[in-house]
Protein backbone atom coordinates (compact mmCIF):
# COMPACT_ATOMS: atom_id res chain seq x y z
CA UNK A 1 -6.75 25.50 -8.46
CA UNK A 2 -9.74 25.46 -10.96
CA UNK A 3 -7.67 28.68 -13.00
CA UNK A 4 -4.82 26.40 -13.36
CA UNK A 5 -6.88 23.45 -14.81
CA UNK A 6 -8.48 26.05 -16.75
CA UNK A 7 -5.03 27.22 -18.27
CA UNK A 8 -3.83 23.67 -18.55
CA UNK A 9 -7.03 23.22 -20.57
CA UNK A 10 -6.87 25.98 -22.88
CA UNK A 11 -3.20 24.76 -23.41
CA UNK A 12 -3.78 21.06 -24.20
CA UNK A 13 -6.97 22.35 -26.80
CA UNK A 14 -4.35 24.85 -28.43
CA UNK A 15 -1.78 21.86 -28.82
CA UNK A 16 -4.13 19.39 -30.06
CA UNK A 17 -6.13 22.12 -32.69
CA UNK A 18 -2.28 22.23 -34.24
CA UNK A 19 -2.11 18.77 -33.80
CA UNK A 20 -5.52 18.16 -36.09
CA UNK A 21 -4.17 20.69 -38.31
CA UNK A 22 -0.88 19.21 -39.19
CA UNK A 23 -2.58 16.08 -39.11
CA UNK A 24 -4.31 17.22 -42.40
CA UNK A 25 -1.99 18.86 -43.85
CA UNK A 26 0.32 15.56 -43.77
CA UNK A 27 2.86 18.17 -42.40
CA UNK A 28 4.70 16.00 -39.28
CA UNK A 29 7.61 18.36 -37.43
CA UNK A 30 10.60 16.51 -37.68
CA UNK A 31 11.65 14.85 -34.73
CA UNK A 32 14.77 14.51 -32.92
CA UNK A 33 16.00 11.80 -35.29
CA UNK A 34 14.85 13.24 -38.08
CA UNK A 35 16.50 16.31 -37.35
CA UNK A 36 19.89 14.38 -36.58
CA UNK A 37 19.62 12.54 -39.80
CA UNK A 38 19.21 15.39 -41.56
CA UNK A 39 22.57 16.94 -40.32
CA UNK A 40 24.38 13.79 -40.77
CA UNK A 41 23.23 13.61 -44.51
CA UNK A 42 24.12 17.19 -45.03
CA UNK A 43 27.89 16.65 -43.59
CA UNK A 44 28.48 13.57 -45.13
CA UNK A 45 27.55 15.29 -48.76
CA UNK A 46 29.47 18.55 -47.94
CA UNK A 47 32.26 15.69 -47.19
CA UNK A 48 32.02 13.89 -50.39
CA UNK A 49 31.84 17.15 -52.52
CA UNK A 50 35.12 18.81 -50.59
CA UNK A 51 36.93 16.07 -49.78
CA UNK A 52 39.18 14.97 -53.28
CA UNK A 53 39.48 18.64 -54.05
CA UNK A 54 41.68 19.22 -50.46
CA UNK A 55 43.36 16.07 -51.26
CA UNK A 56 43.78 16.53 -55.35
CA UNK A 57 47.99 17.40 -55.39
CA UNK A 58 49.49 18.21 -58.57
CA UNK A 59 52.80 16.40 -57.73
CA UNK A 60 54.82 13.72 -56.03
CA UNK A 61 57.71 13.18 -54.12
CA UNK A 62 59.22 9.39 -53.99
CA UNK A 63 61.76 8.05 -52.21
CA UNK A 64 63.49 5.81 -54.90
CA UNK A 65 66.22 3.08 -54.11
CA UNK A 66 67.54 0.58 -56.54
CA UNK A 67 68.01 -3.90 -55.23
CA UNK A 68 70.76 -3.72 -57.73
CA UNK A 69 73.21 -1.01 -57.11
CA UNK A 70 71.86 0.75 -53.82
CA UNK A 71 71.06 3.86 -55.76
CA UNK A 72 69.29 6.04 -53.53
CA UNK A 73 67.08 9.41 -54.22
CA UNK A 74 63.79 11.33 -54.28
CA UNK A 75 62.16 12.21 -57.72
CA UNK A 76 59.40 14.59 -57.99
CA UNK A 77 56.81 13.86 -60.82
CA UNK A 78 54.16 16.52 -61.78
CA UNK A 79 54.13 20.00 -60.56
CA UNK A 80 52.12 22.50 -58.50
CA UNK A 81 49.16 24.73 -58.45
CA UNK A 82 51.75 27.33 -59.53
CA UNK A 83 53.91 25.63 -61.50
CA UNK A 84 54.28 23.15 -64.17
CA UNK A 85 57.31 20.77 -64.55
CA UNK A 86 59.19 18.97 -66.68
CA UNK A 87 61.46 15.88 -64.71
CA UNK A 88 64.65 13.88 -66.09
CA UNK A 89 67.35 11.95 -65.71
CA UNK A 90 70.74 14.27 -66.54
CA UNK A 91 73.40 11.62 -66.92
CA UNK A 92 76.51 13.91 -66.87
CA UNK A 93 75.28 15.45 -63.70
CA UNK A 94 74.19 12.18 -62.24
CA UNK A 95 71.10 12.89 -60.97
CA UNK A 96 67.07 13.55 -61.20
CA UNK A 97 66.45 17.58 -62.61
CA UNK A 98 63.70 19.11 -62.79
CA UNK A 99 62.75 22.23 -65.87
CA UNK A 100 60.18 24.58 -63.91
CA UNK A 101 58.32 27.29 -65.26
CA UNK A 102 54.96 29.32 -64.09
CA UNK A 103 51.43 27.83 -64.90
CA UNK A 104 49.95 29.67 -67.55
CA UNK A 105 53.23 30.67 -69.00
CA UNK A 106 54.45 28.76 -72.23
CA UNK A 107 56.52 25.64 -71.80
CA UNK A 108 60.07 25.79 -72.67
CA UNK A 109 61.70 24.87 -75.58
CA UNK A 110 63.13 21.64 -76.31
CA UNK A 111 67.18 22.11 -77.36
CA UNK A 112 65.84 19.30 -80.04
CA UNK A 113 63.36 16.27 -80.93
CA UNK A 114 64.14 12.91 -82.14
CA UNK A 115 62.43 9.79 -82.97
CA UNK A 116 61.21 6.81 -81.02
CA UNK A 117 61.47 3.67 -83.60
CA UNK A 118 59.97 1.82 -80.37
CA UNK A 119 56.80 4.24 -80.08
CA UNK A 120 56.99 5.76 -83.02
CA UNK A 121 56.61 9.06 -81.19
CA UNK A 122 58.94 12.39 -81.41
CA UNK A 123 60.97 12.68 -77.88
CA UNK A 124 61.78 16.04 -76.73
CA UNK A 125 65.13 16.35 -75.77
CA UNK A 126 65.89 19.28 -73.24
CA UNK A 127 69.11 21.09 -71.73
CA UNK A 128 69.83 20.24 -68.11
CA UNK A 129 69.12 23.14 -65.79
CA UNK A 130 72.28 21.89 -63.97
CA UNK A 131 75.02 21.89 -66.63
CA UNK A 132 75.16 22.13 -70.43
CA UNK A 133 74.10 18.64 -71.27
CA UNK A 134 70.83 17.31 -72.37
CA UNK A 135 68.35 14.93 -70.45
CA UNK A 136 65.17 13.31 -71.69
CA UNK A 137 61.81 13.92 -69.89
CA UNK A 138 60.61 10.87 -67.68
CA UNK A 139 58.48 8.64 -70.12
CA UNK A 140 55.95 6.84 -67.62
CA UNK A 141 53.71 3.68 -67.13
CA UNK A 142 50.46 4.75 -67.01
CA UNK A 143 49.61 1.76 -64.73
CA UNK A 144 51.95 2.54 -61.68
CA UNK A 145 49.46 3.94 -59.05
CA UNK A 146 51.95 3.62 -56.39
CA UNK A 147 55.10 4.94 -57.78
CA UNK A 148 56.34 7.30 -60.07
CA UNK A 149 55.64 5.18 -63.13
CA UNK A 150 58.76 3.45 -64.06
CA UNK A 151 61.17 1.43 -62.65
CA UNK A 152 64.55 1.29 -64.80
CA UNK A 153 67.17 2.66 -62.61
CA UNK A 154 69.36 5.06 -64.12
CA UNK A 155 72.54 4.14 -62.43
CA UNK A 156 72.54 0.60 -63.66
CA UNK A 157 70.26 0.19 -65.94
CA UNK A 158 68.45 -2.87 -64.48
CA UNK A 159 64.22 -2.85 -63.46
CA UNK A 160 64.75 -2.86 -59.82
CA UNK A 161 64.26 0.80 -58.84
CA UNK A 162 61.42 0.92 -56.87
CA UNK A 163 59.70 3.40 -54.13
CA UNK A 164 61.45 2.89 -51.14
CA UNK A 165 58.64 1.76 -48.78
CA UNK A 166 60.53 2.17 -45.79
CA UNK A 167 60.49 6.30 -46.08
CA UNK A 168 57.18 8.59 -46.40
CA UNK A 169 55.93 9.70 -50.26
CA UNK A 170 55.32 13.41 -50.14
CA UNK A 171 52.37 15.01 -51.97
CA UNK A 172 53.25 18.85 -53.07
CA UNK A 173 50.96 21.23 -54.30
């Protein structure tokens, strides 16, 4: 019995000499809830940092339906991480097109350029990738953070296309 007080002893002196010792150092071992803060800190950084660049896409995908005429289709703004894109309207075709080429490669050609007198700006006219007619790229709103940044439907003509809410949006990559 008195070798296992002795032992205890010897323990409880070795635990309070590192005790003493931290003590003056101002060195405290982290405790439990240190230690879980710690993590929790460390995910929720790694989080913020990786977080927007999973969920940066290059491009949408909107369901589009016009209150006037019922026009209904998707249109795809912006492109991927391997491809750039160019998207229109192609009247004789009827329809949203899309000019695709490779990122890094050089942008097509326009067919020809002409002048806003609204904007003042040269438009770049293109040939449809569909038939032999031209289109004109998409000129957007840079407010519309919840559609594709314009709302004129091509069909009729009137400002009542809109993102059809009832349908997912798609972000491609």
């Amino acid at each position: 019995m008195k070798r296992t007080t002795q032992r205890s002893r010897a323990c409880f002196d070795r635990f309070e000499r590192r005790l003493h010792a931290r003590a003056k150092a101002n060195v405290h071992p982290p405790n439990n809830e240190e230690s879980k803060m710690t993590t929790r800190t460390s995910f929720l950084a790694l989080t913020i940092l990786l977080v927007p660049a999973l969920t940066a896409f290059a491009g949408m995908d909107y369901p589009m339906k016009c209150k006037n005429c019922g026009f209904t289709c998707r249109v795809q703004i912006g492109g991927g991480m391997g491809f750039e894109q160019i998207t229109g309207f192609c009247v004789e075709a009827g329809k949203f097109v899309y000019l695709q080429w490779k990122r890094g490669e050089k942008k097509p050609e326009p067919m020809a350029k002409v002048w806003d007198s609204a904007t003042g700006k040269m438009i770049e006219i293109y040939k449809c990738p569909d038939c032999p007619q031209p289109f004109i790229p998409l000129r957007r709103k840079a407010n519309d953070a919840d559609g594709p940044g314009f709302d004129h439907c091509p069909k009729c003509g009137k400002q009542t296309f809109q993102v059809d809410k009832a349908q997912g949006i798609i972000a491609f990559d």
